[in-house]
Protein backbone atom coordinates (compact mmCIF):
# COMPACT_ATOMS: atom_id res chain seq x y z
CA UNK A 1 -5.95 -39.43 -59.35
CA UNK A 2 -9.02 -40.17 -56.78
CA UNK A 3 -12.48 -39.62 -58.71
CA UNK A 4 -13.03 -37.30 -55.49
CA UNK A 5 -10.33 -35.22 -56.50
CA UNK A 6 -11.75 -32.39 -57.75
CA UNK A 7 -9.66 -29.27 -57.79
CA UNK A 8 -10.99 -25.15 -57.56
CA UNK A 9 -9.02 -23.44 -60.23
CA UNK A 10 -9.69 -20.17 -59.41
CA UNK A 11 -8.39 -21.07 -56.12
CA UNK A 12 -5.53 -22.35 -57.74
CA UNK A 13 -4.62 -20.08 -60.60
CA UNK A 14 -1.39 -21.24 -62.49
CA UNK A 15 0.87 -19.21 -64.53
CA UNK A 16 2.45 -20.85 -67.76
CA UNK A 17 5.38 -19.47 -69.50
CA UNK A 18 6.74 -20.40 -73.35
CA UNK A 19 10.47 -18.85 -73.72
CA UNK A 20 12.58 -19.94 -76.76
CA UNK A 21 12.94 -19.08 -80.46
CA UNK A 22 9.98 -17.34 -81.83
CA UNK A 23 9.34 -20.59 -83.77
CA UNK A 24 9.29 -23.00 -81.09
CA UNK A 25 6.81 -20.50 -78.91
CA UNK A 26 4.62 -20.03 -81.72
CA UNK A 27 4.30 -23.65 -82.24
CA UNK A 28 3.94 -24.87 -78.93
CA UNK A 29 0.86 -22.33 -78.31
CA UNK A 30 -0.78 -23.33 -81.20
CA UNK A 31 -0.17 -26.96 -79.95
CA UNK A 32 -1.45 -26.03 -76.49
CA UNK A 33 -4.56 -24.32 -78.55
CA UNK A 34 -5.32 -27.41 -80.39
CA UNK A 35 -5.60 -29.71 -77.28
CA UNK A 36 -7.79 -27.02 -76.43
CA UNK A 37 -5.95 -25.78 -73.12
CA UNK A 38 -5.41 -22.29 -74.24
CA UNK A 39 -6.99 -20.02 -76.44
CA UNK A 40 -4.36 -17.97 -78.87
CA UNK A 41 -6.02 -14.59 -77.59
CA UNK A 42 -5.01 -15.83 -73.75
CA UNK A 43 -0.82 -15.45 -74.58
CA UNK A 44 0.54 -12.07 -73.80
CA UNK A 45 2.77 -10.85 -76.79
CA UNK A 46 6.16 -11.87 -77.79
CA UNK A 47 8.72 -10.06 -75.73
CA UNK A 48 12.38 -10.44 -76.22
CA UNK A 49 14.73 -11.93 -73.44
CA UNK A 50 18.26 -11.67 -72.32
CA UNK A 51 19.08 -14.14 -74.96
CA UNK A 52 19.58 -12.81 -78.65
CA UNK A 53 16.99 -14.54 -81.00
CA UNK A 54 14.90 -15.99 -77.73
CA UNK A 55 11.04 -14.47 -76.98
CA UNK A 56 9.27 -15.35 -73.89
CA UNK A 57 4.75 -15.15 -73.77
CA UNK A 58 2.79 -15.81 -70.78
C-alpha cells in the first residue's frame, strides 16, 4: 500500500461475521482479540443458525 494511503474508518465501517461450531467462533474471536483487532465485549452473542450445532456472532 502507498504511505499516502490513509483510510477514514468511520467512513468506511466494516461488518465482520464468525459462523461455525461454537468452538471454532470462540476461538477465532479470542484470536482476533489477541492481535488486538477486536475487543471480546465488541461480538454480539452466540445465536444459532440454520445449521444444527453451527452459531454465528457479529
Amino acid at each position: 500500500m502507498s504511505a499516502e494511503f490513509n483510510p477514514n474508518l468511520k467512513k468506511y465501517p466494516v461488518e465482520h461475521t464468525l459462523k461455525g461450531s461454537r468452538k471454532a467462533v470462540t476461538y477465532s474471536m479470542h484470536t482476533l482479540y489477541v492481535f488486538g483487532y477486536a475487543e471480546i465485549c465488541e461480538w454480539s452473542p452466540l445465536e444459532p443458525t440454520e445449521v444444527p450445532g453451527e452459531g454465528a456472532i457479529r
